[in-house]
Protein backbone atom coordinates (compact mmCIF):
# COMPACT_ATOMS: atom_id res chain seq x y z
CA UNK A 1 -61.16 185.24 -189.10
CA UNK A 2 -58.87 188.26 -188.15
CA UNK A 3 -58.89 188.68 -184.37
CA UNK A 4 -58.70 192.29 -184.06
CA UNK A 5 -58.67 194.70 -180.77
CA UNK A 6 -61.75 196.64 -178.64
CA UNK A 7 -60.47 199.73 -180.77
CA UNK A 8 -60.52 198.70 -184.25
CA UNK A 9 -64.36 197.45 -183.92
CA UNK A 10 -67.17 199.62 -184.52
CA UNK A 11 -70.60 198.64 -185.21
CA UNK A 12 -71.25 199.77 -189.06
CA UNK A 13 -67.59 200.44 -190.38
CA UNK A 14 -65.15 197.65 -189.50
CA UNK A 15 -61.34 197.80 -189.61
CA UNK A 16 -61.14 201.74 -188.90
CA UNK A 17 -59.71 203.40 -186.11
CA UNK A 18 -61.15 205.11 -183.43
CA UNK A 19 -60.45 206.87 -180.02
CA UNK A 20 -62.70 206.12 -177.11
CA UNK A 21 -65.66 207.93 -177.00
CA UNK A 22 -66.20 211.02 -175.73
CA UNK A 23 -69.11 213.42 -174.57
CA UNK A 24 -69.66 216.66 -176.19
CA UNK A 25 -71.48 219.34 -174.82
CA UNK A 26 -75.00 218.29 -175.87
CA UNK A 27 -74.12 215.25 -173.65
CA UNK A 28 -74.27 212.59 -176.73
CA UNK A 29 -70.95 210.25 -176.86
CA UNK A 30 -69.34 210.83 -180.27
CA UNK A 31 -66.47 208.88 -181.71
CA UNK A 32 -63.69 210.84 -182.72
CA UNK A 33 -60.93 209.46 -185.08
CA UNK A 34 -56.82 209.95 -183.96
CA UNK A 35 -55.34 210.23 -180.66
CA UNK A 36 -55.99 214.33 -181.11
CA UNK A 37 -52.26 214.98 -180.29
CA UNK A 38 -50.12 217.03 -182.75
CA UNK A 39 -46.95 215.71 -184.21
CA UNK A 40 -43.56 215.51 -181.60
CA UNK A 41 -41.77 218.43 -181.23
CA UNK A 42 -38.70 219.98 -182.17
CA UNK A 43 -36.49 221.05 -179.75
CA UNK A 44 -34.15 224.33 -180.29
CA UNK A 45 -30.46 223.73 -180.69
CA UNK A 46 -27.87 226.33 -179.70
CA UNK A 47 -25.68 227.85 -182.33
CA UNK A 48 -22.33 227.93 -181.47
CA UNK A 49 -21.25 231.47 -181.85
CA UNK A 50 -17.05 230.91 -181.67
CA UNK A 51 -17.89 227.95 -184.38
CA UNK A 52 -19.51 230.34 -186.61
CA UNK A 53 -16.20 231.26 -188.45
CA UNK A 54 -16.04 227.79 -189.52
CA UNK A 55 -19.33 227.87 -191.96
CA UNK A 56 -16.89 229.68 -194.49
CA UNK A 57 -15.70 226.41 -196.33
CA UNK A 58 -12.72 225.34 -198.27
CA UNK A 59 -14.77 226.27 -201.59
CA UNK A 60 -15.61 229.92 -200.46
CA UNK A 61 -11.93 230.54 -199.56
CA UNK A 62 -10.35 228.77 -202.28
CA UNK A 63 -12.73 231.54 -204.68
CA UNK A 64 -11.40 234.36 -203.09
CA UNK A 65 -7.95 232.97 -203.61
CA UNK A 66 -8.54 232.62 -207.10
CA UNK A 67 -9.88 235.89 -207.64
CA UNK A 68 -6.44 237.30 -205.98
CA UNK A 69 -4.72 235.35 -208.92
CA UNK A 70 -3.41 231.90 -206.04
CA UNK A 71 -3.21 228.64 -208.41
CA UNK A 72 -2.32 226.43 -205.30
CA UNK A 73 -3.16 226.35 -201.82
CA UNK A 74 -1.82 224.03 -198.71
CA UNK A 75 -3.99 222.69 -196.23
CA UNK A 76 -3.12 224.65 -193.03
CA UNK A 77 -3.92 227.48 -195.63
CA UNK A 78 -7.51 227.66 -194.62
CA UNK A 79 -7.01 227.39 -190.84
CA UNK A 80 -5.16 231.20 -191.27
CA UNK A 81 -7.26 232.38 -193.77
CA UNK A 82 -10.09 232.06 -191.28
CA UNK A 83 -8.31 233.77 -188.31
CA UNK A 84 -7.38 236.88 -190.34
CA UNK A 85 -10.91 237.12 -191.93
CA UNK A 86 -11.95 236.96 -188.29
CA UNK A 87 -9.53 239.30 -187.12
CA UNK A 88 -10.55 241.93 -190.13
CA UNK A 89 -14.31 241.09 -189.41
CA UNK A 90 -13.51 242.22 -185.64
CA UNK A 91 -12.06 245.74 -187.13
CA UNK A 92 -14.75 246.75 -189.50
CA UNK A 93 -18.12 245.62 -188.01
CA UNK A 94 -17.92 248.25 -185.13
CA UNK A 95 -17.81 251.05 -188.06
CA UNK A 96 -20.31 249.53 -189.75
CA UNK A 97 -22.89 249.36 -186.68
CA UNK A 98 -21.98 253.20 -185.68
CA UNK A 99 -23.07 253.77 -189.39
CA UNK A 100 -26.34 251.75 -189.36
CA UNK A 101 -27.07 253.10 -185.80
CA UNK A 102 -26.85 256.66 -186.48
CA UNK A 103 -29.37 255.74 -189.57
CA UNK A 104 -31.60 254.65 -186.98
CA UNK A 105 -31.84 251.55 -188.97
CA UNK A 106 -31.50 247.69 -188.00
CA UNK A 107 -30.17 246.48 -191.04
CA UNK A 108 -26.93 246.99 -192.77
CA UNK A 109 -27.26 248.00 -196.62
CA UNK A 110 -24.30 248.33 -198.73
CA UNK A 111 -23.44 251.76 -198.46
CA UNK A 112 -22.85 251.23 -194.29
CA UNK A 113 -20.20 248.89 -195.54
CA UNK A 114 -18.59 251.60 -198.13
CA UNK A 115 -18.99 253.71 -195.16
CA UNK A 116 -17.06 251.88 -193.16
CA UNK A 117 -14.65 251.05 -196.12
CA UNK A 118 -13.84 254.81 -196.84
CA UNK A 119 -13.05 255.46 -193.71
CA UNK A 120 -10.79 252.92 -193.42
CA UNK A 121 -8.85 254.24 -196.38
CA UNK A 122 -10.00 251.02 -198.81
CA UNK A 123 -12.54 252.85 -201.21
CA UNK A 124 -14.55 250.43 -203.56
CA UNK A 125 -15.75 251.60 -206.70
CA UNK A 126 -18.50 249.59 -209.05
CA UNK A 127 -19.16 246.90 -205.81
CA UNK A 128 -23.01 247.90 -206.48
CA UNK A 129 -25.17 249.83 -208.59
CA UNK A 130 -25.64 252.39 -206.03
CA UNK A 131 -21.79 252.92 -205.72
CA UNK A 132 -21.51 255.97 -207.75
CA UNK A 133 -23.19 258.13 -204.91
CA UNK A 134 -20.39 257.15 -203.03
CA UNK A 135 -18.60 260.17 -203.76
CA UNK A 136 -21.73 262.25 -202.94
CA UNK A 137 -22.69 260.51 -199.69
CA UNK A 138 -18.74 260.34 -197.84
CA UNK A 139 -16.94 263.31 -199.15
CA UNK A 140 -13.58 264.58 -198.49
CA UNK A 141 -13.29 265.80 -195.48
CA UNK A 142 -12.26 269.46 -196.34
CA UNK A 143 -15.89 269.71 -197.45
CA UNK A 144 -17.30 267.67 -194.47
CA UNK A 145 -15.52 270.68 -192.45
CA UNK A 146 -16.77 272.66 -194.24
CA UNK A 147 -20.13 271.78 -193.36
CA UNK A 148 -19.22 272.12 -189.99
CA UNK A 149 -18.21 275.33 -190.11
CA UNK A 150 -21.07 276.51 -191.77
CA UNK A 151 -23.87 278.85 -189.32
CA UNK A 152 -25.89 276.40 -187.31
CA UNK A 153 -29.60 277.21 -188.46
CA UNK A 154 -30.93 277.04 -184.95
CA UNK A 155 -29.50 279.03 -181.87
CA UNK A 156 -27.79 276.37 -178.57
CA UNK A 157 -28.95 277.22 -175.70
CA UNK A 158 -25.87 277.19 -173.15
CA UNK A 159 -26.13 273.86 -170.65
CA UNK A 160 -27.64 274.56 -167.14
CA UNK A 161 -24.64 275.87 -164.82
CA UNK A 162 -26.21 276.37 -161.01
CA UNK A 163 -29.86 275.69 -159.14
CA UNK A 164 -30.96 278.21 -157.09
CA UNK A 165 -32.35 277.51 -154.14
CA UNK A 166 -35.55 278.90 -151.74
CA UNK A 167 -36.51 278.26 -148.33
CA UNK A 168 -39.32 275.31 -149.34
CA UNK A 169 -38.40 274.36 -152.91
CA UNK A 170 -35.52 275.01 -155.37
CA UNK A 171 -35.86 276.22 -158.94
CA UNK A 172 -33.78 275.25 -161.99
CA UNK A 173 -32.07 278.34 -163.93
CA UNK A 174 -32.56 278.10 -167.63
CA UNK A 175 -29.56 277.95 -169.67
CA UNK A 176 -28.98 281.70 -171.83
CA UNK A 177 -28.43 281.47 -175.28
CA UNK A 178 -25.17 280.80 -176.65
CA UNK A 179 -23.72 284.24 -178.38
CA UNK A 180 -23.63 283.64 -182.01
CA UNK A 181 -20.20 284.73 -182.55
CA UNK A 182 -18.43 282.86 -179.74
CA UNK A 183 -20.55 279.76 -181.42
CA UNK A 184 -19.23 279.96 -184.64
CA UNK A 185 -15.49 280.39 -182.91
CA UNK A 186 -16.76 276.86 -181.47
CA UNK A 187 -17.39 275.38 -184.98
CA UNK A 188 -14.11 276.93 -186.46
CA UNK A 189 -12.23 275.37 -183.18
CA UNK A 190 -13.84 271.60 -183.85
CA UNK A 191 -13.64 271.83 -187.18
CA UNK A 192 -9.66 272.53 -186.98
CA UNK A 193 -8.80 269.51 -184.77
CA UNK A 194 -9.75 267.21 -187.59
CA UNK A 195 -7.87 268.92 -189.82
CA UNK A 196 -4.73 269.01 -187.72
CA UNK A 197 -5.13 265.81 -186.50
CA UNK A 198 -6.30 264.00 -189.84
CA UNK A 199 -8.94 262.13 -188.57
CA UNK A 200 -12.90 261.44 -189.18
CA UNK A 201 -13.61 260.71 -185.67
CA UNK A 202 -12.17 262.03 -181.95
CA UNK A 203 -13.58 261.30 -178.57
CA UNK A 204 -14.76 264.24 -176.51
CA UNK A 205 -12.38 264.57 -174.12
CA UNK A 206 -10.03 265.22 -176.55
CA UNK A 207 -11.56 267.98 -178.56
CA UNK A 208 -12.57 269.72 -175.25
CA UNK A 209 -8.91 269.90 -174.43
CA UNK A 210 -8.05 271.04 -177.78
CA UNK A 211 -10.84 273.81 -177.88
CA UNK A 212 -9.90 274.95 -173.95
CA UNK A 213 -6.40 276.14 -175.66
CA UNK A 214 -7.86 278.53 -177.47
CA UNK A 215 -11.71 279.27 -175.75
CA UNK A 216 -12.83 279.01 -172.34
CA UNK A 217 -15.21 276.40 -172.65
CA UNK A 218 -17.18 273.79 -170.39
CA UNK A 219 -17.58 269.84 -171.42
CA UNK A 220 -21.07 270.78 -171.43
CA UNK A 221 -21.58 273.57 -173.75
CA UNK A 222 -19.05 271.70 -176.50
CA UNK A 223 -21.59 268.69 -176.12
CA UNK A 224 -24.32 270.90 -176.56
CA UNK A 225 -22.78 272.87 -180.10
CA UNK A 226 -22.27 268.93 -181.02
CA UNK A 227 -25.18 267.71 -180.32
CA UNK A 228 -27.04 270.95 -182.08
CA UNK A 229 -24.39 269.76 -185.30
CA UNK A 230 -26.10 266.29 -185.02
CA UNK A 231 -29.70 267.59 -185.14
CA UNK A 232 -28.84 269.45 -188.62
CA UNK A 233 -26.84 265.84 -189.41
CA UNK A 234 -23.38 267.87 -190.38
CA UNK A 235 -21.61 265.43 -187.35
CA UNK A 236 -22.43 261.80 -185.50
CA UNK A 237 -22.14 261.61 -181.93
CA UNK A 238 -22.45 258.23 -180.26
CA UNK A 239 -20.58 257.34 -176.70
CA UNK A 240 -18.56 260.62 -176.55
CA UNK A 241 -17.28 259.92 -179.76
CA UNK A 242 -17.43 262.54 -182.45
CA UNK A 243 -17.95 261.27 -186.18
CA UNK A 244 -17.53 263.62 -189.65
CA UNK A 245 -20.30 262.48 -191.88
C-alpha cells in the first residue's frame, strides 16, 4: 500500500488534495481545495533613465547609416553616434513639449515634431500624410506678424496700478481700458522686434525693453496685450517667453 499523509485522505475521494477544514458562516466545516493564496509576486524594477540611450542598438544605427549612403562602420562608431543623438535629442525635445503644451495636449503627434523642426530651420516634407498642412499650420513669419498686427477682437483691460485705501478696509481699483490706438502701436512695436531680430521666440524682458524705446509702457500692460494675443491664439506665451505661432 501507498502510505500517504493526514492531507491527502478524505473519506469518499482518495488521493486528492485538500486544505484543513474550515467553518463557514452557517457554522458547517467545509473542505476547501488549494492553499487559497494567489501566485508570488512580481516585484517592480527601476529603469535606468541615463541607460536609456543605450536601447538604440547596433542594427538601428547601422540603418540610419545606410540610409545616409555609409557602406562601413568601426566599432567606437556607435559609442558617438549615441552621444550626438543624445545631444540633438537634448536640443529639440524642449520645442517639442512647448508645442504639445500650448495644445493642451499630453501626447506628442507628428506635427509637434515638424513644429519643432521648422523652427529649427530643418523643414521635412512627405515624413507623413498629414505633412502637406505643414505649410498651412507654421507659416512664414511675415504672415505670422501679420497676424499679430492685426486688431485684437476683444478690448485689454490695462493691469491694476495702485489700491486705495480706507480707514477699516482697502478697495482694489479696476484697471481702465487700454486705448485702442496706443494698443495697436503695442502690436506694431512686438510685431517689429521679430522682424528685426529674426527670431520666432523672445523672452519678455527683452521685448519690454525694446517696446520702452519707442512707448512708455509697464511689464504689466505688455503681458497683458500678450496674453490677450494668446487668447485669440495669434502668439504662445509660456515662462515669459514669447512664441510666433
Amino acid at each position: 500500500m501507498v502510505k500517504t499523509t493526514a492531507k491527502r485522505v478524505a473519506a469518499n475521494m482518495p488521493g486528492e488534495t485538500f486544505s484543513p477544514a474550515r467553518k463557514s458562516l452557517d457554522g458547517e466545516e467545509k473542505k476547501v481545495r488549494g492553499s487559497g493564496r494567489g501566485g508570488t509576486r512580481r516585484k517592480g524594477r527601476k529603469r535606468d533613465v541615463n541607460s536609456a540611450i543605450k536601447c538604440i542598438t547596433k542594427s538601428d544605427i547601422r540603418r540610419l547609416a545606410r540610409r545616409a549612403g555609409v557602406q562601413r562602420v568601426s566599432l567606437s562608431f556607435y559609442d558617438v553616434a549615441r552621444k550626438e543623438l543624445k545631444r540633438y535629442l537634448r536640443q529639440i525635445l524642449p520645442d517639442i513639449a512647448v508645442y504639445t503644451e500650448h495644445a493642451q495636449r499630453v501626447t506628442v503627434l507628428p506635427i509637434d515634431v515638424l513644429r519643432a523642426l521648422k523652427r529649427r530651420g530643418q523643414t521635412l516634407y512627405g515624413f507623413w500624410p498629414g505633412a502637406e498642412e505643414l505649410t498651412g499650420a507654421v507659416p512664414s513669419r511675415h504672415k505670422r506678424l501679420q497676424k499679430v498686427k492685426k486688431p485684437l477682437r476683444k478690448p485689454v483691460v490695462s493691469p491694476v496700478k495702485a489700491f486705495q485705501f480706507n480707514d477699516d478696509n482697502h478697495t482694489n481699483i479696476q484697471g481702465e481700458w487700454m486705448d485702442a490706438e496706443r494698443l495697436q502701436r503695442l502690436q506694431v512695436l512686438i510685431a517689429s522686434y521679430f522682424l528685426d531680430e529674426h527670431a520666432d521666440s523672445c523672452p519678455l524682458a527683452a521685448l519690454v525693453a525694446h517696446v520702452q524705446r519707442s512707448e512708455p509702457v509697464s511689464e504689466g500692460e505688455l503681458e497683458a496685450v500678450i496674453t490677450a494675443l494668446q487668447d485669440e491664439n495669434r502668439v504662445m506665451y509660456l515662462n515669459k517667453t514669447v512664441w510666433l505661432i
